[in-house]
Protein backbone atom coordinates (compact mmCIF):
# COMPACT_ATOMS: atom_id res chain seq x y z
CA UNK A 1 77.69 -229.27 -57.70
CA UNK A 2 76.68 -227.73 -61.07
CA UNK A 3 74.27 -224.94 -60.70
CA UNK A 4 71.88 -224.50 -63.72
CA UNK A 5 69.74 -221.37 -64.66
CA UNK A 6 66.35 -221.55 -66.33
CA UNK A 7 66.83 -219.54 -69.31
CA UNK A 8 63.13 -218.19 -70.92
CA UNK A 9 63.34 -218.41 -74.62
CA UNK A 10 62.94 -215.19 -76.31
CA UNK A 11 60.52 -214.71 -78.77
CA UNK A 12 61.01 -211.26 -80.31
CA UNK A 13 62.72 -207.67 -79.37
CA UNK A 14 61.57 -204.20 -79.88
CA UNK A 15 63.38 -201.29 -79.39
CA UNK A 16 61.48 -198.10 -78.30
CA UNK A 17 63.59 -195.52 -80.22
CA UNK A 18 64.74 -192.39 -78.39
CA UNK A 19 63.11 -193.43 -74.82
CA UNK A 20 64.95 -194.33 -71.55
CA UNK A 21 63.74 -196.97 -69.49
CA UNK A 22 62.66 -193.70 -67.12
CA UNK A 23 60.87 -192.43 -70.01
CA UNK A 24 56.95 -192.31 -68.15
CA UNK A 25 55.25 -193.56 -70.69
CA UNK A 26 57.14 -196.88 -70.59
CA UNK A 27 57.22 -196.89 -67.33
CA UNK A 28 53.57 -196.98 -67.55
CA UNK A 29 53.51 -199.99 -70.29
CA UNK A 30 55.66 -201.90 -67.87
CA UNK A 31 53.94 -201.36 -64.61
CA UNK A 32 50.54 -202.25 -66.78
CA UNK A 33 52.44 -205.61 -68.08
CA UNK A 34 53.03 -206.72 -64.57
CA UNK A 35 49.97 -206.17 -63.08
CA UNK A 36 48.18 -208.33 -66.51
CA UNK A 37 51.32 -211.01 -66.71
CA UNK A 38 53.75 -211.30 -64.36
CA UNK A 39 56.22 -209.55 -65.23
CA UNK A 40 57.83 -211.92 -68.50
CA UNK A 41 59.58 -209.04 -69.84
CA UNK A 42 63.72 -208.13 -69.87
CA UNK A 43 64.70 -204.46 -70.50
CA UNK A 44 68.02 -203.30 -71.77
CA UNK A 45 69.64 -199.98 -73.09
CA UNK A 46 70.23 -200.56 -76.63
CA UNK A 47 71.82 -198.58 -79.45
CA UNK A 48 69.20 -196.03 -80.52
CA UNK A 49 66.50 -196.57 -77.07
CA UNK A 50 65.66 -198.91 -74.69
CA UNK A 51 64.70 -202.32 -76.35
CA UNK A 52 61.91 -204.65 -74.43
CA UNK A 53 62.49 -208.52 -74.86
CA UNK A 54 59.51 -210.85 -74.64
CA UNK A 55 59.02 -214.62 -74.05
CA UNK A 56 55.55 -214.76 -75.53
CA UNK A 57 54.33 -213.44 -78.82
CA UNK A 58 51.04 -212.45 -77.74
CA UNK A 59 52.62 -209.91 -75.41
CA UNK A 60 55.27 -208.45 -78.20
CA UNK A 61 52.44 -207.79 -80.33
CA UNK A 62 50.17 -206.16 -77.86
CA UNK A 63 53.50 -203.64 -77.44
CA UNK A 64 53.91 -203.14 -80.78
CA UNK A 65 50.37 -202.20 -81.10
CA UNK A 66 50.41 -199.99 -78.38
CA UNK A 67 54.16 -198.20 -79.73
CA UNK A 68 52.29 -198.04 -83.49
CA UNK A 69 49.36 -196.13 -82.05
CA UNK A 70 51.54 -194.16 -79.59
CA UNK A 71 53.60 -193.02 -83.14
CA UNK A 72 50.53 -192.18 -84.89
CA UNK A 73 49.07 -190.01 -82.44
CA UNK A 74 52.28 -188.13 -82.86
CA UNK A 75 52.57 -187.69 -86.67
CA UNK A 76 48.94 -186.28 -86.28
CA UNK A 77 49.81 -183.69 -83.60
């Protein structure tokens, strides 16, 4: 018997510079992306943060938004 694993096509990858996947403000993005969708992201430590991978593009820009305004709010402070 071969066994056979959906794999979900990955649309795009961002990595959150400098944050864990404990870091509470992701941890807030992601429980907030489950509630709306499911939960159709994959997280993984990469080499500079924790980088999120997506399966739809709608949902990799909506983070992207979110990380640009998060970054903006900082420069300002």
């Amino acid at each position: 018997m071969v066994r056979r694993h959906k794999v979900e096509e990955v649309v795009g990858v961002i990595e959150f510079e400098g944050r864990t996947q404990e870091d509470p403000v992701l941890q807030e993005w992601i429980a907030d992306h489950r509630a709306r969708n499911g939960g159709k992201i994959r997280l993984s430590q990469g080499g500079k943060g924790t980088r999120v991978m997506f399966s739809k593009a709608a949902d990799m820009q909506f983070w992207q938004s979110r990380s640009d305004q998060l970054e903006k709010g900082r420069r300002s402070a």
